[in-house]
Protein backbone atom coordinates (compact mmCIF):
# COMPACT_ATOMS: atom_id res chain seq x y z
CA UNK A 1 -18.51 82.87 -87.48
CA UNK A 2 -15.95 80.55 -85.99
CA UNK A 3 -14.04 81.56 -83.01
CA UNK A 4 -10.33 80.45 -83.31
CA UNK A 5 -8.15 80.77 -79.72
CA UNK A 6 -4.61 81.00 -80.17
CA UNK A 7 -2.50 80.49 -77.07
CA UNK A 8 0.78 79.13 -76.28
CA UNK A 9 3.40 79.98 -73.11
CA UNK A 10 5.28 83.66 -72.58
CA UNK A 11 7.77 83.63 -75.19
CA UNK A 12 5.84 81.36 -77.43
CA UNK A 13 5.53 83.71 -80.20
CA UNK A 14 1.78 84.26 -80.71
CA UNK A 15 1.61 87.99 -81.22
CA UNK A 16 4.53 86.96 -84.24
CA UNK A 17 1.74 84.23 -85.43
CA UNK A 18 -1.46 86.43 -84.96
CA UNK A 19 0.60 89.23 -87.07
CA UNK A 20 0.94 86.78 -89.82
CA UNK A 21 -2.76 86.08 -89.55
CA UNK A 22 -3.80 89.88 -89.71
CA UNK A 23 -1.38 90.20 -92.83
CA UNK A 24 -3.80 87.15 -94.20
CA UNK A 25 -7.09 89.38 -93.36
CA UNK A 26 -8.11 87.80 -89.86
CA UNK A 27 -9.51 90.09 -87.22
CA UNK A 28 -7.01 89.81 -84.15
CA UNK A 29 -8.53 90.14 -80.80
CA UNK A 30 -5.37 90.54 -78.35
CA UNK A 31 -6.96 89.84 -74.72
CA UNK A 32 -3.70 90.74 -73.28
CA UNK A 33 -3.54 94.12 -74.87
CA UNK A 34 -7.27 94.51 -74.18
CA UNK A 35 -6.85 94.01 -70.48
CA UNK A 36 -4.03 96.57 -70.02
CA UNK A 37 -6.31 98.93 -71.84
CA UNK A 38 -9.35 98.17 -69.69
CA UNK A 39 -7.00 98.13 -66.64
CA UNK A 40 -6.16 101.71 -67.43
CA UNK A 41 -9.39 103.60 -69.08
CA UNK A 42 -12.18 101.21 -67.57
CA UNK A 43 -13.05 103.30 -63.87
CA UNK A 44 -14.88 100.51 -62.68
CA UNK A 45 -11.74 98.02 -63.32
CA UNK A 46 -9.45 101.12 -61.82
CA UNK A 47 -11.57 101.02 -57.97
CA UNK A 48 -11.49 97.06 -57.99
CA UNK A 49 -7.61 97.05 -58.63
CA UNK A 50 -6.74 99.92 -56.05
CA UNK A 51 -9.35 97.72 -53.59
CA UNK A 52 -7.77 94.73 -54.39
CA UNK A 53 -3.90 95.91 -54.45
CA UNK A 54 -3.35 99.17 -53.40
CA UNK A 55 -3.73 103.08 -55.19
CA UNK A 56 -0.05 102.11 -56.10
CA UNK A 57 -1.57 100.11 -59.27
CA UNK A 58 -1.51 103.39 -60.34
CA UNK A 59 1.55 105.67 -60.81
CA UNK A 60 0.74 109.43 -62.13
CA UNK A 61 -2.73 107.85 -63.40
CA UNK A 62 -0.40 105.50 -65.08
CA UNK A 63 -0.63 101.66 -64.79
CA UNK A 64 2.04 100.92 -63.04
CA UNK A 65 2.63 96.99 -64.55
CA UNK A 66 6.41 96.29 -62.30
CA UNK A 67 4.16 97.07 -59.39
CA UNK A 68 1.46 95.14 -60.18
CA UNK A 69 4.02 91.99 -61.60
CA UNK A 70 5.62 92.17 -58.65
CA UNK A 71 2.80 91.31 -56.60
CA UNK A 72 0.92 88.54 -58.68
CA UNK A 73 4.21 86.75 -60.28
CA UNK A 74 5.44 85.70 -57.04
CA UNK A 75 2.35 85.08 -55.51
CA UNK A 76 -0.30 82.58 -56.91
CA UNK A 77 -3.33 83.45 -54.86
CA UNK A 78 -2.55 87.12 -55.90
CA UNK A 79 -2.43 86.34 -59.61
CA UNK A 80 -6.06 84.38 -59.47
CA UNK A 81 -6.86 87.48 -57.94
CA UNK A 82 -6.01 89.21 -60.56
CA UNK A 83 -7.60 87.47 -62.93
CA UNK A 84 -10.90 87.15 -61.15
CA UNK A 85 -11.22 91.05 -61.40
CA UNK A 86 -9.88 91.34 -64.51
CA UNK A 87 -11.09 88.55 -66.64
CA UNK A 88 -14.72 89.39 -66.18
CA UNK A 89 -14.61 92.97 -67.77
CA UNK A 90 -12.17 91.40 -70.57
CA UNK A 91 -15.11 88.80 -71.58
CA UNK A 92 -17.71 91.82 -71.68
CA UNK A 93 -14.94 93.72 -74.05
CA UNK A 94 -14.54 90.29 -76.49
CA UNK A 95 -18.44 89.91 -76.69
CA UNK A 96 -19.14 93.59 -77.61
CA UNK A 97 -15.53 93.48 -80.06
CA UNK A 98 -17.17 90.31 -81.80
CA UNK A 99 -20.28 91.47 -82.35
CA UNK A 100 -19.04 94.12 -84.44
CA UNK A 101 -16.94 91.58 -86.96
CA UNK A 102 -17.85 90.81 -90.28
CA UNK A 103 -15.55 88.26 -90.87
CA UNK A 104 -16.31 84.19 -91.40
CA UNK A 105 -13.52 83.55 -88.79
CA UNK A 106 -11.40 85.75 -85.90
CA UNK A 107 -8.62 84.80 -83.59
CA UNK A 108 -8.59 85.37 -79.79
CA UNK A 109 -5.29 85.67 -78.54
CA UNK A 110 -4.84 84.70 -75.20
CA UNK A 111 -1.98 83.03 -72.62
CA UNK A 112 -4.42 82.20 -70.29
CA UNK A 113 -7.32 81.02 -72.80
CA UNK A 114 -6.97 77.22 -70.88
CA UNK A 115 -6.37 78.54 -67.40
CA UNK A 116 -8.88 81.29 -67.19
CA UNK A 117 -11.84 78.42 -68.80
CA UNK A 118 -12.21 80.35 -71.92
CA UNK A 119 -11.01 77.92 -74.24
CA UNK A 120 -14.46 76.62 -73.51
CA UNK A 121 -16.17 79.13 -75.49
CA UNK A 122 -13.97 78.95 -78.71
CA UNK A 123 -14.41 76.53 -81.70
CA UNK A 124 -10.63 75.73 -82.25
CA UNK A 125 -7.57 76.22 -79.92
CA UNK A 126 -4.07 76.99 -82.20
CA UNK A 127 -1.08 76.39 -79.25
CA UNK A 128 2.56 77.77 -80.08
CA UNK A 129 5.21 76.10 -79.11
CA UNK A 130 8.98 76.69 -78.50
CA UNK A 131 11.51 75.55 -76.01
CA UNK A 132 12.54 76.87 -73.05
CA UNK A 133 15.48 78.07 -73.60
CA UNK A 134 14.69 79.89 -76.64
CA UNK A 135 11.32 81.13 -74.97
CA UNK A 136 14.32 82.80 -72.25
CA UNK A 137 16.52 84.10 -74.50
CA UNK A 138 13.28 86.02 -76.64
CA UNK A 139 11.83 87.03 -73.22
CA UNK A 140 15.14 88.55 -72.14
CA UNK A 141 15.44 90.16 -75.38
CA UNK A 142 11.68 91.73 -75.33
CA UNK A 143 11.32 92.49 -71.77
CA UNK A 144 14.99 93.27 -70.25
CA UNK A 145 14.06 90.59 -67.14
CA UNK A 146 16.69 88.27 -65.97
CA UNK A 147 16.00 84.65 -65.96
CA UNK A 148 15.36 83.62 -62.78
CA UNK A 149 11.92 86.43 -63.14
CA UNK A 150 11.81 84.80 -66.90
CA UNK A 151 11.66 81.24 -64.76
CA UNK A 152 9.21 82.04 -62.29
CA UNK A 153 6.43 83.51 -64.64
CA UNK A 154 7.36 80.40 -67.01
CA UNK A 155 6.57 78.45 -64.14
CA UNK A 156 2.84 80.21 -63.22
CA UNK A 157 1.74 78.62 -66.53
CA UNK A 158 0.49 75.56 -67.44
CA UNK A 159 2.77 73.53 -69.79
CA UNK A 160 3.14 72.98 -73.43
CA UNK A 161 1.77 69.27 -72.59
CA UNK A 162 -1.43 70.08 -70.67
CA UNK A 163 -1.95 73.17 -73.64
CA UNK A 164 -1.32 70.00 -76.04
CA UNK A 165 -4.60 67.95 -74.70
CA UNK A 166 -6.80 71.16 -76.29
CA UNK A 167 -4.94 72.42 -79.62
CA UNK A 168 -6.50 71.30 -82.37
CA UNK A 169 -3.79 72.90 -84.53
CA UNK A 170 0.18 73.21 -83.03
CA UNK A 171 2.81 75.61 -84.62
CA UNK A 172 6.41 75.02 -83.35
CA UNK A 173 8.27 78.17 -83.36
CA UNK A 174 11.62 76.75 -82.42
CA UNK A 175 13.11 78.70 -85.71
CA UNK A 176 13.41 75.29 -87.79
CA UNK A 177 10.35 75.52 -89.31
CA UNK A 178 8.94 78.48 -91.09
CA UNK A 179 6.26 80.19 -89.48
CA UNK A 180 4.68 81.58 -92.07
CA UNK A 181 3.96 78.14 -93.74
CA UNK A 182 2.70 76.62 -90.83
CA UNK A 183 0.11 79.50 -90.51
CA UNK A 184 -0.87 79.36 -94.19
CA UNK A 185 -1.59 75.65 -93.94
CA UNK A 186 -3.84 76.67 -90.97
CA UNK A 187 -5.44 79.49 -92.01
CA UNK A 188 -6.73 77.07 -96.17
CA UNK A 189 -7.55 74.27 -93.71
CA UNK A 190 -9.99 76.65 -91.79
CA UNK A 191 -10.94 78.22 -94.79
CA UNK A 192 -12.07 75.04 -96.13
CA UNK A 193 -13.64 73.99 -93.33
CA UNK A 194 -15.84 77.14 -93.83
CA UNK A 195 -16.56 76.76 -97.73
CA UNK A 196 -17.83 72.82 -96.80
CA UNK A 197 -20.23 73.90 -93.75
């Protein structure tokens, strides 16, 4: 089974490109999604957050995701924090998730797959791309942030031009090109790949 990250920057468009994928038959694995679920049901993940950050993580038993944001998007020893606690339980929740595919290929979605290292244990990296300003203007759209927030968790990531030195496949979502092309092309070229090995 190959093991296909997709990644790109907040505002990219991957969940748009891993929909398009699931519409083609591809298990999705959304490690963003994941994560707020673990964050909320996993107990263990619960007592190393309120350690880590304060009981106010949680609001009514809620996750409580402004609080949290506030902390780790303006802070970037907070966010690796973060990430240390979380990531760990996330990898456990892929492995046991993959094991339980049938499938000859899956996608991991991630917007940290680079940053957090586990790009290493994929066998292609897909990176969407847009620009900037477009990236604000969705962002402001999905989220109801202003900018200046939109510009500061823009800035926490990595750019399109480090991502670019690990994609083996790029899809530009700057609306000029049609997305669900690009993804077709990818998905028969993987498909391929599989049918010659």
């Amino acid at each position: 089974m190959l093991i296909i990250g997709l990644t790109g920057g907040i505002g990219a468009g991957k969940t748009m490109v891993s929909n398009i994928f699931k519409t083609l038959g591809v298990p999705i694995y959304n490690s963003d999604n994941r994560a707020k679920y673990l964050m909320t049901n996993n107990n263990d993940l619960r007592k190393s957050l309120c350690s880590a950050f304060s009981n106010k993580v949680f609001n009514n038993n809620i996750l409580d995701t402004n609080f949290l944001s506030n902390i780790v998007f303006n802070n970037a020893l907070e966010l690796k924090k973060l990430n240390n606690i979380v990531h760990p339980f996330v990898i456990r929740d892929f492995e046991s998730w993959i094991s339980k595919q049938k499938s000859k290929f899956v996608i991991k979605e991630a917007a940290i797959l680079i940053e957090s290292g586990a790009y290493k244990k994929v066998d292609k990296i897909i990176l969407v791309i847009a620009d900037k300003e477009i990236r604000i203007d969705r962002i402001k759209n999905r989220d109801n942030i202003n900018k200046e927030a939109i510009l500061s968790r823009i800035d926490k990531q990595i750019s399109d031009k480090e991502r670019m030195q690990y994609a083996d496949f790029v899809i530009d979502n700057n609306e000029n090109k049609s997305i669900i092309t690009q993804v077709k092309n990818i998905y028969n070229e993987i498909r391929e790949k599989l049918l010659i090995e």
